[in-house]
PDB file of N, CA and C in Angstrom:
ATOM      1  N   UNK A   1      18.640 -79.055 -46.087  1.00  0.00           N
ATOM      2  CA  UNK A   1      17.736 -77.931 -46.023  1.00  0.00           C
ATOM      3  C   UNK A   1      16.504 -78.359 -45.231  1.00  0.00           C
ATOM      4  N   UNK A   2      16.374 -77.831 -44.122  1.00  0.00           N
ATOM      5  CA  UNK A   2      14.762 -78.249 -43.587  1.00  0.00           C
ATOM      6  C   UNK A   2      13.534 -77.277 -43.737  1.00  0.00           C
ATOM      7  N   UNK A   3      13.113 -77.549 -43.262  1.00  0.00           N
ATOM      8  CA  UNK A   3      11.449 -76.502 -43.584  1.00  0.00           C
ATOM      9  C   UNK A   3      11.105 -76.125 -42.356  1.00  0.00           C
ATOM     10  N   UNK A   4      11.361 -74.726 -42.574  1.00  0.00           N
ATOM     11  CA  UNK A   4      10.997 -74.082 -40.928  1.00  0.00           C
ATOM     12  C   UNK A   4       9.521 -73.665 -40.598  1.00  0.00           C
ATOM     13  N   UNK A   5       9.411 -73.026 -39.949  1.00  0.00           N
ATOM     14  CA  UNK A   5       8.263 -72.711 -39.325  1.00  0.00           C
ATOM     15  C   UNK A   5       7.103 -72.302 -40.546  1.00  0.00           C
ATOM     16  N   UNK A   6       7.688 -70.739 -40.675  1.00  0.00           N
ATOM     17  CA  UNK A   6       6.807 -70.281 -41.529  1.00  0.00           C
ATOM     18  C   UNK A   6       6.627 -71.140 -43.111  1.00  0.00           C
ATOM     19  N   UNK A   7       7.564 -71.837 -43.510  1.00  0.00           N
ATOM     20  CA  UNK A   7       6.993 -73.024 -44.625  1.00  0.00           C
ATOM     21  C   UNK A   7       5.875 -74.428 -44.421  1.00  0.00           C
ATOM     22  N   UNK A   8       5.969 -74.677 -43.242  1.00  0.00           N
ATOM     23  CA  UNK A   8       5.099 -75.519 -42.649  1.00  0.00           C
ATOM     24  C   UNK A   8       3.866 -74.690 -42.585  1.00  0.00           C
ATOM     25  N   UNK A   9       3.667 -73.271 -41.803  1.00  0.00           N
ATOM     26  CA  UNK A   9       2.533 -73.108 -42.039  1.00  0.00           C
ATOM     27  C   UNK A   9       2.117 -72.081 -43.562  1.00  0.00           C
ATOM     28  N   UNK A  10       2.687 -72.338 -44.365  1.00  0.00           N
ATOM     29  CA  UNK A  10       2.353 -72.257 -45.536  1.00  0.00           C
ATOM     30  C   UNK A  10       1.566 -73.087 -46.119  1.00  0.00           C
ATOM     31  N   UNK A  11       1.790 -74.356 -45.952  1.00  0.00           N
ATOM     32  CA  UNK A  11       1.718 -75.925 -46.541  1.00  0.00           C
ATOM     33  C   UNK A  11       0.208 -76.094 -45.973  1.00  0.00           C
ATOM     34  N   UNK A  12       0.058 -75.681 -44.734  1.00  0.00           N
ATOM     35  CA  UNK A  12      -0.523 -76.339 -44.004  1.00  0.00           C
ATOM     36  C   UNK A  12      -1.977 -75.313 -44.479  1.00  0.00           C
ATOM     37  N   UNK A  13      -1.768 -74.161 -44.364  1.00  0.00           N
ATOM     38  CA  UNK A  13      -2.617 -72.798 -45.072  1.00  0.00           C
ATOM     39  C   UNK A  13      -3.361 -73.425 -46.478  1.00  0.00           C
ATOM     40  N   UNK A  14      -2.364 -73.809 -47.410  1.00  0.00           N
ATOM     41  CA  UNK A  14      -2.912 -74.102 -48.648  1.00  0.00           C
ATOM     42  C   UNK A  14      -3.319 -75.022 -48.950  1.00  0.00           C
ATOM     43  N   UNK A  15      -3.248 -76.279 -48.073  1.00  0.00           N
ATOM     44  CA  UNK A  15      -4.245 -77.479 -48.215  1.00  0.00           C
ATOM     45  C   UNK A  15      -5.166 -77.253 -47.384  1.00  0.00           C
ATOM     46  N   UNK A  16      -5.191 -76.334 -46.486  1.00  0.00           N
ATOM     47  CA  UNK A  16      -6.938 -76.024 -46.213  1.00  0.00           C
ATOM     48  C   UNK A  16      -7.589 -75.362 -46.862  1.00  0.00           C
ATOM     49  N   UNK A  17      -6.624 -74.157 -47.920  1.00  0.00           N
ATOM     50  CA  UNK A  17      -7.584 -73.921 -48.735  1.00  0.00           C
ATOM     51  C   UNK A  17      -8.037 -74.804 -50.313  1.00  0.00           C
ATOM     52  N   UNK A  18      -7.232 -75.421 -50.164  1.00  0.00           N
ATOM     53  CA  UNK A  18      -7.592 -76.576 -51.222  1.00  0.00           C
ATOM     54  C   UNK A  18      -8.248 -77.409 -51.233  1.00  0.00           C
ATOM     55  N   UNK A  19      -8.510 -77.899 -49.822  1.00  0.00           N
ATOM     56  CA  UNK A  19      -9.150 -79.174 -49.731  1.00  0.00           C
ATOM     57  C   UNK A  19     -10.687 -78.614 -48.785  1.00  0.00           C
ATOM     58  N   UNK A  20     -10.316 -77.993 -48.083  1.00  0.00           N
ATOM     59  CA  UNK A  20     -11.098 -77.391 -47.079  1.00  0.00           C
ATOM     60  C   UNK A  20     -11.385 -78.255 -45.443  1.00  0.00           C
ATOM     61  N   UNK A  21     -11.869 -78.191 -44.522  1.00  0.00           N
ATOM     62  CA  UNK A  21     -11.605 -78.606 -43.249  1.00  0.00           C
ATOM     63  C   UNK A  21     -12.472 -79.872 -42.996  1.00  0.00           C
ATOM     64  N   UNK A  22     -13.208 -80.171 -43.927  1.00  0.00           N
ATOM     65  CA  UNK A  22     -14.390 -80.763 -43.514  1.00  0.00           C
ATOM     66  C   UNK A  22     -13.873 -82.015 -44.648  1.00  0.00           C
ATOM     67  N   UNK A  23     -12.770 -81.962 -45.257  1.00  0.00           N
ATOM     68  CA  UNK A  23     -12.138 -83.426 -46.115  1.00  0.00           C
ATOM     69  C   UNK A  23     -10.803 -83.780 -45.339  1.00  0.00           C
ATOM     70  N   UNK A  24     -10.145 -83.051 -44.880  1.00  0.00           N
ATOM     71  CA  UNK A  24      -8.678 -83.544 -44.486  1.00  0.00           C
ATOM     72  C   UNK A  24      -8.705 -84.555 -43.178  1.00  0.00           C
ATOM     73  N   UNK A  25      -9.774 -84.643 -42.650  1.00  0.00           N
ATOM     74  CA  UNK A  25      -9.584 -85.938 -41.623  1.00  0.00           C
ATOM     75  C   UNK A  25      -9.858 -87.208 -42.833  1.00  0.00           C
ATOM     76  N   UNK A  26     -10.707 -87.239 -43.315  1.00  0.00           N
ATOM     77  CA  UNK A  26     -11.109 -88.419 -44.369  1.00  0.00           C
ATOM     78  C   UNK A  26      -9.967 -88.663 -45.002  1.00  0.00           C
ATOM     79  N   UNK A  27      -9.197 -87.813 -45.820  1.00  0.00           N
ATOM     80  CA  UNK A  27      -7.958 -88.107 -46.431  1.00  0.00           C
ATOM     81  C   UNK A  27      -6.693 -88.745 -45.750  1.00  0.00           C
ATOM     82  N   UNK A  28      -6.402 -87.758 -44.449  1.00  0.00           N
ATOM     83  CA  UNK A  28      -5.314 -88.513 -43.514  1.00  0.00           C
ATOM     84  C   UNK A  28      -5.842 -89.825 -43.240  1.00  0.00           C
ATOM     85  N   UNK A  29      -7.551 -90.152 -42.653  1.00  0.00           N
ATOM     86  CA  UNK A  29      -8.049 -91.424 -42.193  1.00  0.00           C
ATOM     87  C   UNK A  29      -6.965 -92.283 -43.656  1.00  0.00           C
ATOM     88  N   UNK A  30      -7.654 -91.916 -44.924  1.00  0.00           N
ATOM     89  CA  UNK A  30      -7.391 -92.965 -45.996  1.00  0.00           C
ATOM     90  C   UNK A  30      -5.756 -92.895 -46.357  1.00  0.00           C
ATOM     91  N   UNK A  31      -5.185 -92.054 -46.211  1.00  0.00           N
ATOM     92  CA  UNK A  31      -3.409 -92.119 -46.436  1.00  0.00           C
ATOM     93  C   UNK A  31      -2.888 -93.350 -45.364  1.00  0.00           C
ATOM     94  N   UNK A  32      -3.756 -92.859 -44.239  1.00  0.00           N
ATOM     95  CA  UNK A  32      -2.797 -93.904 -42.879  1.00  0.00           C
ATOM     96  C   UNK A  32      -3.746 -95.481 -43.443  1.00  0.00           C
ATOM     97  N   UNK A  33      -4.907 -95.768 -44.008  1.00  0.00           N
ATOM     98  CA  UNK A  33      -4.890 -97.135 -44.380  1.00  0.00           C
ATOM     99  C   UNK A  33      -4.510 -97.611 -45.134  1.00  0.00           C
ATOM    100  N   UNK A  34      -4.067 -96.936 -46.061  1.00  0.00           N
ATOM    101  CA  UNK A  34      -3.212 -96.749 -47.100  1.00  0.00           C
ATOM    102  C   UNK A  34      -1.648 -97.820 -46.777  1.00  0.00           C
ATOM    103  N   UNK A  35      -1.302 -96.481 -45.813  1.00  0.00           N
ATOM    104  CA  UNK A  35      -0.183 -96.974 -45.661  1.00  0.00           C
ATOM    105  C   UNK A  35       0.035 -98.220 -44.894  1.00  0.00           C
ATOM    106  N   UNK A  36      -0.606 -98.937 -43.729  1.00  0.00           N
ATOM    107  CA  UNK A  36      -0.962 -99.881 -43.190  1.00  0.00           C
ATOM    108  C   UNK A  36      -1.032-101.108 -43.852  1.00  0.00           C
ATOM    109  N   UNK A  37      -1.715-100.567 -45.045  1.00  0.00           N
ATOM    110  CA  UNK A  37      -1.954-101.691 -46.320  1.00  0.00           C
ATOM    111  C   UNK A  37      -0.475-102.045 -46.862  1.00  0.00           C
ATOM    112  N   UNK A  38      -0.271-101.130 -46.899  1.00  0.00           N
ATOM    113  CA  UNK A  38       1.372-101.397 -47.615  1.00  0.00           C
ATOM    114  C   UNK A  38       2.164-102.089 -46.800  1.00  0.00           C
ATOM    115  N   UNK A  39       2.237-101.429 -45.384  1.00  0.00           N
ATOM    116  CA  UNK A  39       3.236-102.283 -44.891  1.00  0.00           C
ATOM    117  C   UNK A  39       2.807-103.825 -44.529  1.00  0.00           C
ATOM    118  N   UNK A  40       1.882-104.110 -44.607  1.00  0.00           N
ATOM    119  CA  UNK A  40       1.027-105.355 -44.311  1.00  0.00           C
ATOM    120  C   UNK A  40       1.422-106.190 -45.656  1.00  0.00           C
ATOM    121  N   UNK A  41       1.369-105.727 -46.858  1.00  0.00           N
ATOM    122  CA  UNK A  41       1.802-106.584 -48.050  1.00  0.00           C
ATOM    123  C   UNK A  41       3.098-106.513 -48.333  1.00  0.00           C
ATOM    124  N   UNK A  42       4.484-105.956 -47.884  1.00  0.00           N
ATOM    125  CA  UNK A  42       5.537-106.253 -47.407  1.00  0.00           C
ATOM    126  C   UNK A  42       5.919-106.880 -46.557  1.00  0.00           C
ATOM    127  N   UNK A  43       5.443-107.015 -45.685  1.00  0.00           N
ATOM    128  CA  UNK A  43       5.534-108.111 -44.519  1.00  0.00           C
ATOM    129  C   UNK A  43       5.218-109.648 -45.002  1.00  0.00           C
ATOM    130  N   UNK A  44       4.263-109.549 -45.634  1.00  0.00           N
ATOM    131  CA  UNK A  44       3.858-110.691 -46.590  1.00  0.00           C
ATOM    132  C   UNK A  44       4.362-111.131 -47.419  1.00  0.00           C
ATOM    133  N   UNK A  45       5.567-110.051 -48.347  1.00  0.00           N
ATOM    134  CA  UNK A  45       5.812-110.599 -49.289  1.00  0.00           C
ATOM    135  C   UNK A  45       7.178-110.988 -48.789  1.00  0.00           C
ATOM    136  N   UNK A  46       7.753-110.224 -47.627  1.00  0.00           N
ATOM    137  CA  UNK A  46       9.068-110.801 -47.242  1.00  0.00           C
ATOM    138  C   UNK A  46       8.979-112.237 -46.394  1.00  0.00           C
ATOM    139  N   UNK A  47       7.350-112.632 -46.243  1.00  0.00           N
ATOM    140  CA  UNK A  47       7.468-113.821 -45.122  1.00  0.00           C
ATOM    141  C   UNK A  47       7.352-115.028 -45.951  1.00  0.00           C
ATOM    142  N   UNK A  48       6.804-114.184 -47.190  1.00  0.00           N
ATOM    143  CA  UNK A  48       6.453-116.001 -48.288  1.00  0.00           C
ATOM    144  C   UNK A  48       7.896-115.798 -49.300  1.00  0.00           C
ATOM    145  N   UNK A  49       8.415-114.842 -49.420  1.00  0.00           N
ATOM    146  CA  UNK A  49       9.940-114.842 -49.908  1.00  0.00           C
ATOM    147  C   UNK A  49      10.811-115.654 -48.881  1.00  0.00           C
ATOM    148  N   UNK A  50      11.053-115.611 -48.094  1.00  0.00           N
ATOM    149  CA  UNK A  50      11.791-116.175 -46.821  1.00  0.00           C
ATOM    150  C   UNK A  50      11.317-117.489 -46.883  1.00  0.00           C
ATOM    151  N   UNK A  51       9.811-118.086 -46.865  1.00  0.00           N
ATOM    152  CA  UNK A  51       9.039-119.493 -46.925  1.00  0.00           C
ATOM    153  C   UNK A  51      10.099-119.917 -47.968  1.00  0.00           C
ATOM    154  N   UNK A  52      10.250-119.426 -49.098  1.00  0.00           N
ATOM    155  CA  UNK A  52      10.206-120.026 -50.301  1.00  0.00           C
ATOM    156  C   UNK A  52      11.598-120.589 -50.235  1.00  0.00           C
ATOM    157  N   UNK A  53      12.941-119.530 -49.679  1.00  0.00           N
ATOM    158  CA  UNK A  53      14.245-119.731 -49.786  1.00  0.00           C
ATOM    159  C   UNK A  53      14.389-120.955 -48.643  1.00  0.00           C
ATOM    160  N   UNK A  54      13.472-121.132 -47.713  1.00  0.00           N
ATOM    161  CA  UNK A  54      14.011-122.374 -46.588  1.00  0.00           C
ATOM    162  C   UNK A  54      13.504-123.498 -47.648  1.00  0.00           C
ATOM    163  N   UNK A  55      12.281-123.481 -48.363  1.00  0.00           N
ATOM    164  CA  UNK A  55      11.980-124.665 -48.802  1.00  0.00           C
ATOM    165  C   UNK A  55      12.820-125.029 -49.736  1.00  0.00           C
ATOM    166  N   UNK A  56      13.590-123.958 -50.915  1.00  0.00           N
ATOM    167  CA  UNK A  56      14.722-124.590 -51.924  1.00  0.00           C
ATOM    168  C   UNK A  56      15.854-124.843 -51.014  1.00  0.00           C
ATOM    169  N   UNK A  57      16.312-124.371 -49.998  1.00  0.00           N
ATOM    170  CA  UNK A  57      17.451-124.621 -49.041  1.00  0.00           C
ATOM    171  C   UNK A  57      17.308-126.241 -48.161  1.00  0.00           C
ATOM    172  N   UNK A  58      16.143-126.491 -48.048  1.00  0.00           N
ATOM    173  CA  UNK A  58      15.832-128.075 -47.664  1.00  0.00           C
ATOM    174  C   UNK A  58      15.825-128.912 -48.950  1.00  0.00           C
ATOM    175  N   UNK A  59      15.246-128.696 -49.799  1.00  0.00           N
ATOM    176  CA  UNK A  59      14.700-129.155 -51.507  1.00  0.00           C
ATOM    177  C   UNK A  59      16.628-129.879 -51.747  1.00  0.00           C
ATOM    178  N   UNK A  60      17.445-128.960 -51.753  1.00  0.00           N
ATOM    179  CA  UNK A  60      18.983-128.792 -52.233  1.00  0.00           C
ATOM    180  C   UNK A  60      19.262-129.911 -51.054  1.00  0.00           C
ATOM    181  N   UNK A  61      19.132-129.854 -50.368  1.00  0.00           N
ATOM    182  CA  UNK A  61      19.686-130.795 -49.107  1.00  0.00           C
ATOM    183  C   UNK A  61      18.912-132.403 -49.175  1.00  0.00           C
ATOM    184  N   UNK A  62      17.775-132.396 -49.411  1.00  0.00           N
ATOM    185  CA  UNK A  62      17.233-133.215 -49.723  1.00  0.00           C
ATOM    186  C   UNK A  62      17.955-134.212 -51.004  1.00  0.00           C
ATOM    187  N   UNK A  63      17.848-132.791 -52.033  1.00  0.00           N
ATOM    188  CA  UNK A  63      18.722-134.064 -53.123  1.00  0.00           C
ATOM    189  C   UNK A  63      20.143-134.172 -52.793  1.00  0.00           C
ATOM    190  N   UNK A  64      20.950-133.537 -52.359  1.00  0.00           N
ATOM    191  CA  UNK A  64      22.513-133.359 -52.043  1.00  0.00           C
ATOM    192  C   UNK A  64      22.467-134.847 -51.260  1.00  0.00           C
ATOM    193  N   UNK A  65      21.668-135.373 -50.336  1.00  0.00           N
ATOM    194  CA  UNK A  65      21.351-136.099 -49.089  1.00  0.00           C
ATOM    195  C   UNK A  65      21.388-137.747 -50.261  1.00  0.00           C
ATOM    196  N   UNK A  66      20.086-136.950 -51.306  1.00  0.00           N
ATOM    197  CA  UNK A  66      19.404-138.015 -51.810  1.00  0.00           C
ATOM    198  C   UNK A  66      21.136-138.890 -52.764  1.00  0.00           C
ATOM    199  N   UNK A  67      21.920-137.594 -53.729  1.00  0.00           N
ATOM    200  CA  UNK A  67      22.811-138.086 -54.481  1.00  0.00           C
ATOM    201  C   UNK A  67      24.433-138.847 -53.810  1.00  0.00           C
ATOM    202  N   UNK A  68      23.957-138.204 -52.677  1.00  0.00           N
ATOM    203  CA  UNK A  68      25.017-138.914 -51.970  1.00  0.00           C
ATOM    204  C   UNK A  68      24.633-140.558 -51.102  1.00  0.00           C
ATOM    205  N   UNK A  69      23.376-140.736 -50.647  1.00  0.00           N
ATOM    206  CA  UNK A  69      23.362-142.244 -50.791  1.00  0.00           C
ATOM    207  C   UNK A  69      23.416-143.405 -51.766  1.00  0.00           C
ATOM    208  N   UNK A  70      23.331-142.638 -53.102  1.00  0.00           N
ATOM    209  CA  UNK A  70      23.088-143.494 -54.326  1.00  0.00           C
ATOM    210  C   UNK A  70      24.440-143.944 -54.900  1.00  0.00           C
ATOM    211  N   UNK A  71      25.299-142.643 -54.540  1.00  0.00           N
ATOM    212  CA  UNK A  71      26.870-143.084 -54.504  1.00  0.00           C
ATOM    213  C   UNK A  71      27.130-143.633 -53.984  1.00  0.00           C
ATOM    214  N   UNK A  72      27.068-143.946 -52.531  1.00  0.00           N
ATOM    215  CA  UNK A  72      27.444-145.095 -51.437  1.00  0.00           C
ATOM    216  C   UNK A  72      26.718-145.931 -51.838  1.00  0.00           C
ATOM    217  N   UNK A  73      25.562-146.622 -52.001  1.00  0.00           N
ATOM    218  CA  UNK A  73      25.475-147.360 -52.171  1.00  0.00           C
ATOM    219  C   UNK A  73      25.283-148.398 -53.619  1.00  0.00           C
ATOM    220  N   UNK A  74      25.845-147.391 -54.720  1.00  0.00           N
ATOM    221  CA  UNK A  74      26.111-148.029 -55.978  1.00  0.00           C
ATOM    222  C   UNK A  74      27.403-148.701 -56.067  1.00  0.00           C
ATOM    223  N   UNK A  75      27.588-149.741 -56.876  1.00  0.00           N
ATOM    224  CA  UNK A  75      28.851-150.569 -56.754  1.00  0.00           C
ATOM    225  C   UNK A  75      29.681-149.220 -57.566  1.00  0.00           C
ATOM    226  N   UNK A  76      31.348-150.167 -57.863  1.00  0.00           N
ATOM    227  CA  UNK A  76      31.867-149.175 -58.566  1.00  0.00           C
ATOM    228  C   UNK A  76      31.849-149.454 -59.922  1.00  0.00           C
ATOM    229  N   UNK A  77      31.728-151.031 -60.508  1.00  0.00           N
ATOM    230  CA  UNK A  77      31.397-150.737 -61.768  1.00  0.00           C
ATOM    231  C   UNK A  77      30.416-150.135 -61.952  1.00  0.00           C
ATOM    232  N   UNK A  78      29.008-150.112 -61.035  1.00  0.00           N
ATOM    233  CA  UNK A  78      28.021-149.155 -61.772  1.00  0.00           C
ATOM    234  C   UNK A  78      28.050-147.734 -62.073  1.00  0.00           C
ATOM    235  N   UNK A  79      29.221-147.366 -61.310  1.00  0.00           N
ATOM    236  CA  UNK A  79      29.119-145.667 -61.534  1.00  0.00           C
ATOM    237  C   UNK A  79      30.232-145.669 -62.433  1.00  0.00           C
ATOM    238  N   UNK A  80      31.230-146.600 -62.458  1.00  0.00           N
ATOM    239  CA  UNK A  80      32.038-146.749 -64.033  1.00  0.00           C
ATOM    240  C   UNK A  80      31.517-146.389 -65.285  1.00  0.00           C
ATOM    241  N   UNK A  81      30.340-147.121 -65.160  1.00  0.00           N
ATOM    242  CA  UNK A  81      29.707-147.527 -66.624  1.00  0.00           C
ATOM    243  C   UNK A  81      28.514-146.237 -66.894  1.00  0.00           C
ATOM    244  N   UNK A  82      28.066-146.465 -65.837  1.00  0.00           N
ATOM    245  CA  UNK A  82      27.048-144.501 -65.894  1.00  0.00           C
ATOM    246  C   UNK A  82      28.456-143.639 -66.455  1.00  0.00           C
ATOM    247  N   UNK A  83      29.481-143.317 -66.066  1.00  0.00           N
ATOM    248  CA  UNK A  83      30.074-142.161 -66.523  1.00  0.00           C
ATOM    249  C   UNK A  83      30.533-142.437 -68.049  1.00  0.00           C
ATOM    250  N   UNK A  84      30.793-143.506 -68.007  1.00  0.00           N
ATOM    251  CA  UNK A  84      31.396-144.427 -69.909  1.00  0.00           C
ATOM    252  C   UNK A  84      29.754-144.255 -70.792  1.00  0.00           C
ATOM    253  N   UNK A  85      28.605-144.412 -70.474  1.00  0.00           N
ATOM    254  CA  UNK A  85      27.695-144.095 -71.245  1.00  0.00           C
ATOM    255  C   UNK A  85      27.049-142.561 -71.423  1.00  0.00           C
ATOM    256  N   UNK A  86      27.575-142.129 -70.403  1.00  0.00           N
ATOM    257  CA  UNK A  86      27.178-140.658 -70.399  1.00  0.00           C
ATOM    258  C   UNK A  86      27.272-139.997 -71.500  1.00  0.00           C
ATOM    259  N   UNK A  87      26.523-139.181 -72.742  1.00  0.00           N
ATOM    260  CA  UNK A  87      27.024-138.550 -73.925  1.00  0.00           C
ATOM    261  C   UNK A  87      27.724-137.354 -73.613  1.00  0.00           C
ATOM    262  N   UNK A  88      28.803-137.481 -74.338  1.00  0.00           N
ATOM    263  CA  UNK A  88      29.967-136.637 -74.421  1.00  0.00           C
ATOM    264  C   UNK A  88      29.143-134.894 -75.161  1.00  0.00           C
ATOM    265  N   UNK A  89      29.745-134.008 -74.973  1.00  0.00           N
ATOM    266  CA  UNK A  89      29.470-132.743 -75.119  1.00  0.00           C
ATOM    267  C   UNK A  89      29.922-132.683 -76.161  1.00  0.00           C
ATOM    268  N   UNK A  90      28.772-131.780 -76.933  1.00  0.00           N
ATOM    269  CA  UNK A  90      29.293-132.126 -78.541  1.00  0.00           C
ATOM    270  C   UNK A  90      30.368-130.954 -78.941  1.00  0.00           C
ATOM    271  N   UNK A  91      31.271-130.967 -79.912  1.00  0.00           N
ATOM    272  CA  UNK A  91      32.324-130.675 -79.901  1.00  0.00           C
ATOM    273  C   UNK A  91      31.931-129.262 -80.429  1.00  0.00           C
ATOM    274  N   UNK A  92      32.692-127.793 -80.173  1.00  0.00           N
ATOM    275  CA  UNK A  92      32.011-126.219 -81.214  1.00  0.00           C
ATOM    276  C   UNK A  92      33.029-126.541 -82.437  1.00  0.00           C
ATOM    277  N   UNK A  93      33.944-127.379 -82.572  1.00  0.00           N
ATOM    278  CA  UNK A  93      34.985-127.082 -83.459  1.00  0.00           C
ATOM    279  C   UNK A  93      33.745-127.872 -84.942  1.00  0.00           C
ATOM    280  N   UNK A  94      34.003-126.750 -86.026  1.00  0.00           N
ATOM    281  CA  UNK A  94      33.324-127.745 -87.300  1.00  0.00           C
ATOM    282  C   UNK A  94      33.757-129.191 -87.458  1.00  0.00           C
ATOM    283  N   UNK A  95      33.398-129.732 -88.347  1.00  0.00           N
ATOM    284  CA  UNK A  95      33.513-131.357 -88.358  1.00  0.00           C
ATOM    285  C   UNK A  95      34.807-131.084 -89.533  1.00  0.00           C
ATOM    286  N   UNK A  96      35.715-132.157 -89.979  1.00  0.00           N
ATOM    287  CA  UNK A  96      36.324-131.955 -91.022  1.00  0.00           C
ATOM    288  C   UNK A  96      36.294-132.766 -92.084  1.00  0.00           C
ATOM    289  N   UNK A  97      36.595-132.208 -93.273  1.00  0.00           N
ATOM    290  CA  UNK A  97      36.116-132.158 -94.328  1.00  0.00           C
ATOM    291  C   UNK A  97      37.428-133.531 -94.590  1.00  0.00           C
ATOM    292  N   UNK A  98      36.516-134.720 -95.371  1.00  0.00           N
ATOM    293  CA  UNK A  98      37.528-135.610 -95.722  1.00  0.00           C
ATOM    294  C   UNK A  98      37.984-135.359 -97.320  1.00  0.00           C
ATOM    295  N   UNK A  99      38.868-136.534 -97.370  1.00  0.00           N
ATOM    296  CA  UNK A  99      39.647-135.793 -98.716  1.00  0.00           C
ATOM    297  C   UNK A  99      39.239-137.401 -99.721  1.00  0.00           C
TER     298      UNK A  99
END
């Protein structure tokens, strides 16, 4: 449905008589800084959103980088014995009842 002629100048009729001629530049002035403002703090928030995902995307690479030299260069008993001391996940089953 669009808005033809004579609805436009309907619209246009009744905010002059509402507002009157001598406010509607001040208002459009403040809608358009308005809106300026807005798109200015979207821009912002998509540029420090974007900052944030390269820095966890390096952060991840960094340690991925970091856990993979520690493997190469740990012997193999040492990563034997890290996985043999590691605590086991505790069990959901109840404990059982001795007799």
């Amino acid at each position: 449905m669009r808005a033809g002629f004579w609805e436009i100048l309907l619209i246009v009729v009744l905010v002059l008589i509402l507002f009157g001629h001598n406010k509607i530049p001040t208002l459009m002035k403040n809608l358009a800084n308005g809106i300026n403002i807005f798109k200015k703090e979207i821009k912002e928030t998509k540029d420090s959103a974007s900052a944030a995902v390269q820095q966890g995307a390096a952060s991840a690479k960094r340690r991925a980088n970091k856990s993979a030299a520690t493997k190469k260069s740990a012997p193999k008993s040492a990563q034997v014995s890290a996985k043999k001391s590691a605590p086991k996940p505790a069990s959901k089953r109840a404990p059982r009842k001795s007799k």
